[in-house]
N, C-alpha and C. Protein backbone atom coordinates (compact mmCIF):
# COMPACT_ATOMS: atom_id res chain seq x y z
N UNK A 1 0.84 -1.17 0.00
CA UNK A 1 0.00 0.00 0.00
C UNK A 1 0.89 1.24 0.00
N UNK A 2 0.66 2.55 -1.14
CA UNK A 2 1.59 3.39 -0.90
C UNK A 2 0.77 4.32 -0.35
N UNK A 3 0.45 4.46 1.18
CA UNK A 3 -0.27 5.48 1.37
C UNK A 3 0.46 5.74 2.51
N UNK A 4 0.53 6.69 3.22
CA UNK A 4 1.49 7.36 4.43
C UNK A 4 1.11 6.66 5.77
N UNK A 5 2.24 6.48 6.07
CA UNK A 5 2.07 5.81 7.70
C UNK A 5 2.78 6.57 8.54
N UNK A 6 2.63 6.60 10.07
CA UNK A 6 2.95 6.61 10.90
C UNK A 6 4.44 6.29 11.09
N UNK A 7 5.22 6.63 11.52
CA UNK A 7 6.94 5.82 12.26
C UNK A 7 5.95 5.34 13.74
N UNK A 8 6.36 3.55 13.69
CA UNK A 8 6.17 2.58 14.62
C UNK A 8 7.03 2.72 14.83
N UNK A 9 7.39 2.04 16.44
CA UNK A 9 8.29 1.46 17.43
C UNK A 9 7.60 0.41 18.13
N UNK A 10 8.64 -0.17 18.44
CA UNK A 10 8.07 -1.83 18.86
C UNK A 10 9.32 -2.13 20.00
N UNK A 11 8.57 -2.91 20.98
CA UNK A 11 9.77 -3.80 22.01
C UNK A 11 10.11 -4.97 21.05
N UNK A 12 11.47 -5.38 21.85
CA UNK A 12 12.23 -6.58 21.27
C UNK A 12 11.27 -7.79 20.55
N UNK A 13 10.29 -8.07 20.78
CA UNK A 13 9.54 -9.28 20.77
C UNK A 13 8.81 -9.29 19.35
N UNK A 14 8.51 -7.63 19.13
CA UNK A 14 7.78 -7.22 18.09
C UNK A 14 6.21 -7.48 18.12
N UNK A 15 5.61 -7.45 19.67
CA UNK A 15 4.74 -7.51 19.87
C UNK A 15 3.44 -6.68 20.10
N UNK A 16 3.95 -5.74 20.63
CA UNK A 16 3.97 -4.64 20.81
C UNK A 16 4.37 -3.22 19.76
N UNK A 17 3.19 -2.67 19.22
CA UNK A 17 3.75 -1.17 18.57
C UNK A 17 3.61 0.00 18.87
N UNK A 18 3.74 0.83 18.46
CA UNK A 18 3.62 2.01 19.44
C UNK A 18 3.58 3.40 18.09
N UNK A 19 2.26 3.98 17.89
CA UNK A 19 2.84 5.67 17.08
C UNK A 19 1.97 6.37 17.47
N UNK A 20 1.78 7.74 16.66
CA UNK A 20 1.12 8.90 17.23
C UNK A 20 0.80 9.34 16.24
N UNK A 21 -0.71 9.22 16.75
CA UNK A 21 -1.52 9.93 15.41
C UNK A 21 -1.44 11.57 15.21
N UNK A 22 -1.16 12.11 14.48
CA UNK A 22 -1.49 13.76 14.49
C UNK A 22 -2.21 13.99 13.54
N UNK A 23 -3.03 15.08 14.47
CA UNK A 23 -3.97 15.88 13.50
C UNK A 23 -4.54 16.83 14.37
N UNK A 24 -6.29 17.64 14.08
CA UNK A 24 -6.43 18.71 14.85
C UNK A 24 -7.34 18.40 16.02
N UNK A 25 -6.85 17.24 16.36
CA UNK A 25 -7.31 16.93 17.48
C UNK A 25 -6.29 16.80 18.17
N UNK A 26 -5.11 16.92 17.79
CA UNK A 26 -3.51 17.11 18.79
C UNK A 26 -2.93 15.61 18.39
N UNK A 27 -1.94 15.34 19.27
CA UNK A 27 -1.06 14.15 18.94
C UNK A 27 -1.80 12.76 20.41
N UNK A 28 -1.92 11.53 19.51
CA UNK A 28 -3.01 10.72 20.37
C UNK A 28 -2.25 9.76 20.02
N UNK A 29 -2.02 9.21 21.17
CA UNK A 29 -1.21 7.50 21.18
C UNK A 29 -1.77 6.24 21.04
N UNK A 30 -1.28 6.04 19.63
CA UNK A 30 -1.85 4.55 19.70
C UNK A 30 -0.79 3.77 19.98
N UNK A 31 -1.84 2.50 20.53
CA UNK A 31 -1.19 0.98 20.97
C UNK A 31 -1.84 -0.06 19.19
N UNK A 32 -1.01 -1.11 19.03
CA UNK A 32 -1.20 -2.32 18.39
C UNK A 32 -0.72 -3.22 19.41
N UNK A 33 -1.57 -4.29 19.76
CA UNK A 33 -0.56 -5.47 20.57
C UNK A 33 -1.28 -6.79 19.96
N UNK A 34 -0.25 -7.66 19.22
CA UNK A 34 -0.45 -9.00 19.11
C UNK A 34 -0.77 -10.00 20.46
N UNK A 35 -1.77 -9.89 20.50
CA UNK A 35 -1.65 -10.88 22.00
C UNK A 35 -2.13 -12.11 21.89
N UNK A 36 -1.61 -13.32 22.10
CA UNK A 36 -1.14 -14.57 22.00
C UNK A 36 -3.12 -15.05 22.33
N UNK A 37 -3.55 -16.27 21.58
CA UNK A 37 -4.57 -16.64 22.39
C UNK A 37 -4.44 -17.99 22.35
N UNK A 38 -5.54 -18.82 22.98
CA UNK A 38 -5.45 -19.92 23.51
C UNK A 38 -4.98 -21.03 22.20
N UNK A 39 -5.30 -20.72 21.35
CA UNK A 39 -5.19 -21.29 19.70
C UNK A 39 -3.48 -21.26 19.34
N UNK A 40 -2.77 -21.92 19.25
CA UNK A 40 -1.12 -22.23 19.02
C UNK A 40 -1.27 -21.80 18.05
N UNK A 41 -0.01 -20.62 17.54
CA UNK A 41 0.18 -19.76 16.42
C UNK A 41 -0.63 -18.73 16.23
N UNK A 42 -2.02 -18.46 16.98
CA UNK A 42 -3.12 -17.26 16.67
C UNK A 42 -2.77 -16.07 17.70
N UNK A 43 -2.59 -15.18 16.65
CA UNK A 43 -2.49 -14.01 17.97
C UNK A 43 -3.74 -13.31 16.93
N UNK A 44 -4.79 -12.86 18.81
CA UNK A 44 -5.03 -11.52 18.49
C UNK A 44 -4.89 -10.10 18.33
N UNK A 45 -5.62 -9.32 17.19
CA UNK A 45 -4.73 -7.73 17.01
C UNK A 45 -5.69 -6.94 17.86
N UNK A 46 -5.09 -6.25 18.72
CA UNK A 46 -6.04 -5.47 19.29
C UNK A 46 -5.35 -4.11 19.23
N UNK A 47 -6.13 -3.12 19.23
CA UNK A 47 -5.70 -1.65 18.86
C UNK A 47 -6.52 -0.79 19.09
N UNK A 48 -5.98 0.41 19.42
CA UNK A 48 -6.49 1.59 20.20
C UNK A 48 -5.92 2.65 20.59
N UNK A 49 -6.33 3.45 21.27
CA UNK A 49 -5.87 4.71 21.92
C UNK A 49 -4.95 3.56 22.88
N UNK A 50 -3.84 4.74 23.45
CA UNK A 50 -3.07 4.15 24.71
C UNK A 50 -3.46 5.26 25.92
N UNK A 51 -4.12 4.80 26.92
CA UNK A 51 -4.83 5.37 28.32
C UNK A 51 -3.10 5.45 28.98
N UNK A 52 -2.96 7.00 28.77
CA UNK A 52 -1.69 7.20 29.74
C UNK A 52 -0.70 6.86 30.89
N UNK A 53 -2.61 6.76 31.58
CA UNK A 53 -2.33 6.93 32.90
C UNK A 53 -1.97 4.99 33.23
N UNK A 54 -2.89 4.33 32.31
CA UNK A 54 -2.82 3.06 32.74
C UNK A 54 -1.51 2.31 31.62
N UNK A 55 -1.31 2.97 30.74
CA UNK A 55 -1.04 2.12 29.30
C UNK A 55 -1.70 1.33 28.45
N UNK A 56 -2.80 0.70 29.08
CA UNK A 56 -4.11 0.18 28.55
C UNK A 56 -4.19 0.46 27.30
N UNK A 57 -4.94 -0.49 26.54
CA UNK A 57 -5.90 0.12 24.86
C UNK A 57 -7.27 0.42 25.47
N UNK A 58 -7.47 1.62 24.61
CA UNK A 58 -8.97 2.04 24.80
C UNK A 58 -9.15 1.49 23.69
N UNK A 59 -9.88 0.68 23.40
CA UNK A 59 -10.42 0.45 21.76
C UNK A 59 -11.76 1.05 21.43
N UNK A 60 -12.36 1.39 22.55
CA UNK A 60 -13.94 2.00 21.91
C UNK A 60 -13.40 3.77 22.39
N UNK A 61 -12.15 4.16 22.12
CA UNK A 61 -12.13 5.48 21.89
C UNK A 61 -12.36 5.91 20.39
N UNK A 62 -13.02 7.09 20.23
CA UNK A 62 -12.95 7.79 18.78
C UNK A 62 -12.61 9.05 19.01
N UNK A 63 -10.70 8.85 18.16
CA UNK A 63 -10.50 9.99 17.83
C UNK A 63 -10.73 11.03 16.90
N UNK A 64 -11.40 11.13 16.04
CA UNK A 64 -11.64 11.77 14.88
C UNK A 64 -10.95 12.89 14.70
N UNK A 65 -9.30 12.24 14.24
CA UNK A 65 -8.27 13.06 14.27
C UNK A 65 -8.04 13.24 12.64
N UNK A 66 -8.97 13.18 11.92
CA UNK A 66 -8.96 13.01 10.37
C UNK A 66 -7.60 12.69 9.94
N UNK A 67 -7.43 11.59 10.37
CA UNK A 67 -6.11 10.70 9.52
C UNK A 67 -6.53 8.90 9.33
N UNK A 68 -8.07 9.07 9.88
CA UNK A 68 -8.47 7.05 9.71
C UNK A 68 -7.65 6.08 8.49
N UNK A 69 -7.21 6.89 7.64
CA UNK A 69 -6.58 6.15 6.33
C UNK A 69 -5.31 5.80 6.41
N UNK A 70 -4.27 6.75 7.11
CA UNK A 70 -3.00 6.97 7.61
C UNK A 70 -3.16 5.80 8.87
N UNK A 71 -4.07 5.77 9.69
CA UNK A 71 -3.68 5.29 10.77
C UNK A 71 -3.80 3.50 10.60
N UNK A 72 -5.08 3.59 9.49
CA UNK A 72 -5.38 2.44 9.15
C UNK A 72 -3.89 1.19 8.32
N UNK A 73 -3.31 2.09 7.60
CA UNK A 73 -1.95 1.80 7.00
C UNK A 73 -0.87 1.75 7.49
N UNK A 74 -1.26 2.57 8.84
CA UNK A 74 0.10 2.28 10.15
C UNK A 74 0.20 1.03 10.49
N UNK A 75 -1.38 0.56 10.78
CA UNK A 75 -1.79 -1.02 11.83
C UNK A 75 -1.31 -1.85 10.69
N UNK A 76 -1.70 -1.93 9.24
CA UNK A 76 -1.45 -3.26 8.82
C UNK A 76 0.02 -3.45 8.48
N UNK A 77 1.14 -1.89 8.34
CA UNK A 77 2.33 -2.28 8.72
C UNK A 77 2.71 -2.77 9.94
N UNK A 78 2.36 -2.93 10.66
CA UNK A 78 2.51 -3.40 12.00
C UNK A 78 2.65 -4.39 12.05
N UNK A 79 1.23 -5.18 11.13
CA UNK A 79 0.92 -6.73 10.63
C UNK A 79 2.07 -7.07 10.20
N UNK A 80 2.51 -6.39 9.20
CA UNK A 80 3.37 -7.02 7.90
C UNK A 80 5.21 -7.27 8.93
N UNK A 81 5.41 -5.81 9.74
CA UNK A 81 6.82 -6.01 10.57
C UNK A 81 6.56 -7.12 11.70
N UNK A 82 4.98 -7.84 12.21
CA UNK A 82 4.90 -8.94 12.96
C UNK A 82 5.42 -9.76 12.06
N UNK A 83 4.76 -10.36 10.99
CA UNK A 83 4.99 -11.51 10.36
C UNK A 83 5.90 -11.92 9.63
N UNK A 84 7.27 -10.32 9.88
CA UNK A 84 8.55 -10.62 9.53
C UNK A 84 8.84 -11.03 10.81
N UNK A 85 8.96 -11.30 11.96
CA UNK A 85 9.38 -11.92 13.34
C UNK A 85 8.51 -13.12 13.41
N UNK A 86 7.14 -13.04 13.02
CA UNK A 86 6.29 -14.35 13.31
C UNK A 86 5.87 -14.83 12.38
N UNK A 87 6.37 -15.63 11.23
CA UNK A 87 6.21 -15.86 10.12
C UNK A 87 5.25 -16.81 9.57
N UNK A 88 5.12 -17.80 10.63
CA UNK A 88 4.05 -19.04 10.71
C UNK A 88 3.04 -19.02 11.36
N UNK A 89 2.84 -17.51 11.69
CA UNK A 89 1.81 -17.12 12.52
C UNK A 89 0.37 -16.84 11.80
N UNK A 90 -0.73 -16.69 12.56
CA UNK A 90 -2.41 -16.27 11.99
C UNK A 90 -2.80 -14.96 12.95
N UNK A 91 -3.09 -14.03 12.41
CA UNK A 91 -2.86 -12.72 13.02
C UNK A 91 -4.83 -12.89 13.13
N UNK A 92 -5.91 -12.84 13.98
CA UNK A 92 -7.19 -12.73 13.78
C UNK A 92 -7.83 -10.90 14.12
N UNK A 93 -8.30 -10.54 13.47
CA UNK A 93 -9.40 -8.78 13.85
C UNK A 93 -10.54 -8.98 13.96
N UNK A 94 -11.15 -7.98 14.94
CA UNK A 94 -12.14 -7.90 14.60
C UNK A 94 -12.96 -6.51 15.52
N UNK A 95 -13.66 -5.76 14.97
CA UNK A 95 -13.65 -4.45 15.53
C UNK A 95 -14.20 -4.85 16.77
N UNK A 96 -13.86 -4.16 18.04
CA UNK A 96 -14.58 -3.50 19.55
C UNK A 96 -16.18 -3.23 19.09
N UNK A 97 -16.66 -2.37 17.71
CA UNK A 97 -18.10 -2.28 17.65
C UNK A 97 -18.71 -2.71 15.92
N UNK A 98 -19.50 -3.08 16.07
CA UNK A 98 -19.85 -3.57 14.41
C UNK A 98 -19.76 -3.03 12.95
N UNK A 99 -19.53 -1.27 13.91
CA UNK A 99 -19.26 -0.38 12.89
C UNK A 99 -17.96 -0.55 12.90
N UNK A 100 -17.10 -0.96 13.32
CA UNK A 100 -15.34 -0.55 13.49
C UNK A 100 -15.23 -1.71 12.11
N UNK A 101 -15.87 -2.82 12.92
CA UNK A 101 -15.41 -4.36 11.83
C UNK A 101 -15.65 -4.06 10.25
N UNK A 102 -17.20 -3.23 10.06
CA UNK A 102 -16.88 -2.95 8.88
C UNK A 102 -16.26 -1.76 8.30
N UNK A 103 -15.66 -0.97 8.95
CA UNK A 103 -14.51 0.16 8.55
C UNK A 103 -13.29 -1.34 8.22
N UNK A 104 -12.96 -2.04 9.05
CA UNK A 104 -11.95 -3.36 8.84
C UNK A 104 -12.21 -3.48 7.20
N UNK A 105 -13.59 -4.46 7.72
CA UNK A 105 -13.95 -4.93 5.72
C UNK A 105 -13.64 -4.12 4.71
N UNK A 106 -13.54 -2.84 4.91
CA UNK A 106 -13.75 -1.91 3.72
C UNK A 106 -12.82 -1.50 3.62
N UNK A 107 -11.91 -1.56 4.81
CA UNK A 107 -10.18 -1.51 4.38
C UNK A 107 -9.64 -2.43 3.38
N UNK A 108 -9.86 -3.80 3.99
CA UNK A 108 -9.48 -5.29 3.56
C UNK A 108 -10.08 -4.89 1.88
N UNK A 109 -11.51 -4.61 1.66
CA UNK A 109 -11.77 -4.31 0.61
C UNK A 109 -10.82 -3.48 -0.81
N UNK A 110 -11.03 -2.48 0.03
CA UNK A 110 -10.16 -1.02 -0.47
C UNK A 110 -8.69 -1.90 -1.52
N UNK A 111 -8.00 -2.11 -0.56
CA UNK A 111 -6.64 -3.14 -0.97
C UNK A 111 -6.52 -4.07 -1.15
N UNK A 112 -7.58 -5.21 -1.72
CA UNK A 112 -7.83 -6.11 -1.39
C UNK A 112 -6.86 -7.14 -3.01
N UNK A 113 -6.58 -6.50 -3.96
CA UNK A 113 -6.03 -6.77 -5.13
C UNK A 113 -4.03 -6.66 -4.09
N UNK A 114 -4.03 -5.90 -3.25
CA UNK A 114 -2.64 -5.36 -3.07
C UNK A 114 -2.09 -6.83 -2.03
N UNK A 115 -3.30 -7.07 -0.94
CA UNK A 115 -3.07 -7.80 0.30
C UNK A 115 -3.00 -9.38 0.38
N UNK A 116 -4.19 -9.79 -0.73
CA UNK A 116 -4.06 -11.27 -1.58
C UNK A 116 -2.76 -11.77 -2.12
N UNK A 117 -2.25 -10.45 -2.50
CA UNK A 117 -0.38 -11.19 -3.13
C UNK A 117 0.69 -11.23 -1.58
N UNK A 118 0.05 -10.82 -0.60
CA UNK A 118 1.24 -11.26 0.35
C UNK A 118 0.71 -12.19 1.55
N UNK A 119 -1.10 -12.24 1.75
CA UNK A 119 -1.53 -12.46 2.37
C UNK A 119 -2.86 -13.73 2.16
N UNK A 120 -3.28 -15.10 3.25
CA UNK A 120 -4.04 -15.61 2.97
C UNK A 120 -5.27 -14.67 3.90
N UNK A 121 -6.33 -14.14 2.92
CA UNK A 121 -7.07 -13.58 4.09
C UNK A 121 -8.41 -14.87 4.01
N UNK A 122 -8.93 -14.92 5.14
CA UNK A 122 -10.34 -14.92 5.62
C UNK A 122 -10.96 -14.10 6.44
N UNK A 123 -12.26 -14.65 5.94
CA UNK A 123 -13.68 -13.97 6.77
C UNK A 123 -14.37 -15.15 7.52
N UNK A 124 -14.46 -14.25 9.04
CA UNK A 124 -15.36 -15.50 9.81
C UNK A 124 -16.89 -14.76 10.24
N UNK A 125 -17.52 -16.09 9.71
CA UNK A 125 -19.21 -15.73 9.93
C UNK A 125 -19.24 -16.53 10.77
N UNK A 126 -20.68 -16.46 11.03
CA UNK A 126 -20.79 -17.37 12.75
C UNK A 126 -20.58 -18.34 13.05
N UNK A 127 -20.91 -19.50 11.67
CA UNK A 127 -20.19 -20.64 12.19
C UNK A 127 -18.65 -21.34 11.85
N UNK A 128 -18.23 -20.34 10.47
CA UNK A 128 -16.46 -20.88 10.47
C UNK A 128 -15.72 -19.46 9.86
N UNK A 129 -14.44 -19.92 9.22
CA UNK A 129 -13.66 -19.19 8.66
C UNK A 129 -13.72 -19.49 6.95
N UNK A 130 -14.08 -18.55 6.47
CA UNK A 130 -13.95 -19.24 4.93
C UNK A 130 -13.03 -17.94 4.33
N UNK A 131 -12.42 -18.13 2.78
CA UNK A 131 -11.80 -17.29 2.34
C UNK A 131 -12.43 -15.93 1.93
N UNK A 132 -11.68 -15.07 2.61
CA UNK A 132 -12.60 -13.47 2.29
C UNK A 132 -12.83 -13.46 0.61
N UNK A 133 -14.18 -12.84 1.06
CA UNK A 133 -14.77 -12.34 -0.36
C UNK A 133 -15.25 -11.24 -0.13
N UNK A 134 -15.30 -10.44 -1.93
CA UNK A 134 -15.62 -8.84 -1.75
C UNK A 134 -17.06 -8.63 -1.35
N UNK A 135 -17.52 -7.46 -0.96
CA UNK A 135 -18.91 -7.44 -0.59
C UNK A 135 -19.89 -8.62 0.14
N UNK A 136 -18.86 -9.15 1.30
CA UNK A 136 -19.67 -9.92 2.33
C UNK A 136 -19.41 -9.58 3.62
N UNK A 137 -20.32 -9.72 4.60
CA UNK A 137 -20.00 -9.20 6.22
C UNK A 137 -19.66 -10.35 6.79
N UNK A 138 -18.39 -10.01 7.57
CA UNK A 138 -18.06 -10.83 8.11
C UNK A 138 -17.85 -10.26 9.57
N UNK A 139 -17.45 -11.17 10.48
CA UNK A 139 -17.29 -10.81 12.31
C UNK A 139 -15.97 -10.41 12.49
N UNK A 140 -15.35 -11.02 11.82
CA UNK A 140 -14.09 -11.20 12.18
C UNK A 140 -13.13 -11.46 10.63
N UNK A 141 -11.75 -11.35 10.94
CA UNK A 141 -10.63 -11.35 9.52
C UNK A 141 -9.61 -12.46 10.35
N UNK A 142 -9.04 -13.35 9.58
CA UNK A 142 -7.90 -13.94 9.32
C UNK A 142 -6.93 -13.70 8.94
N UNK A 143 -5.50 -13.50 8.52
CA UNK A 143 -4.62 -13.74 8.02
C UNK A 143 -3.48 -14.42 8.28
N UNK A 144 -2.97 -14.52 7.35
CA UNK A 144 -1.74 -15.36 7.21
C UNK A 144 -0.66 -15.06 6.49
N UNK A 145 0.17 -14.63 6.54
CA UNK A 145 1.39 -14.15 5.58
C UNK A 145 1.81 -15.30 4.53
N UNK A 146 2.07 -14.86 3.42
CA UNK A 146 2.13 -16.19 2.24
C UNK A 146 3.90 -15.86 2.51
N UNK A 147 4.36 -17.13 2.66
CA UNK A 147 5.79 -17.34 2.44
C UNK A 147 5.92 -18.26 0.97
N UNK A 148 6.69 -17.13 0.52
CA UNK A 148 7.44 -17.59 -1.11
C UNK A 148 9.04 -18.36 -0.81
């Protein structure tokens, strides 16, 4: 995707990312954290504001710092510098509110010719995971980094 990102920083593990959104709502810290779930090889992406005081993700914050496109292209580099450290890994999303998931879809959409050449995506409906397709709702996203 050539669209402008953010400068990430990450701890050693690459689990963890860290940038700052700007715009005229001032400079607002986001968190990305891969966090491991019960499923061997699945991490979930969770992302959000970073709560100062706690370090926490707020994920049902809205900043409407008019950069959603920028910030959106920050997170899936994030993806892409995980799955250079976690290569055999399944990264799963899925928005905090139903509206977030489909801002997700319509990302996944948007690039969806760009993300297929590096990526296996799926879409999960209620009862499995099948391979994403354009113009369907799904709960949740899959991926997988394609190793050549």
């Amino acid at each position: 995707m050539k669209i402008d990102k953010y400068l990430l920083k990450s701890e050693s593990s690459f689990i963890i990312y860290e940038f700052t959104s700007d715009g005229p709502k001032g400079n607002i810290h986001k968190v990305i954290h891969f966090q491991e779930t019960d499923q061997a090889g699945v991490y979930n992406l969770a992302f959000g504001d970073k709560n100062l005081d706690t370090g926490e993700i707020d994920d049902l914050s809205i900043s409407n710092n008019n950069d959603s496109e920028k910030v959106l292209a920050t997170v899936v580099s994030a993806v892409y510098a995980f799955f250079e450290k976690h290569p055999n890994s399944f990264v799963y999303a899925t928005g905090s509110t139903k509206s977030r998931t489909r801002l997700y879809r319509m990302g996944i959409s948007k690039y969806y010719c760009e993300m297929v050449a590096d990526f296996y995506l799926y879409g999960r409906t209620e009862d499995n995971f099948q391979e994403f397709e354009l113009n369907k709702d799904y709960i949740g996203f899959l991926a997988q980094r394609k190793i050549n």
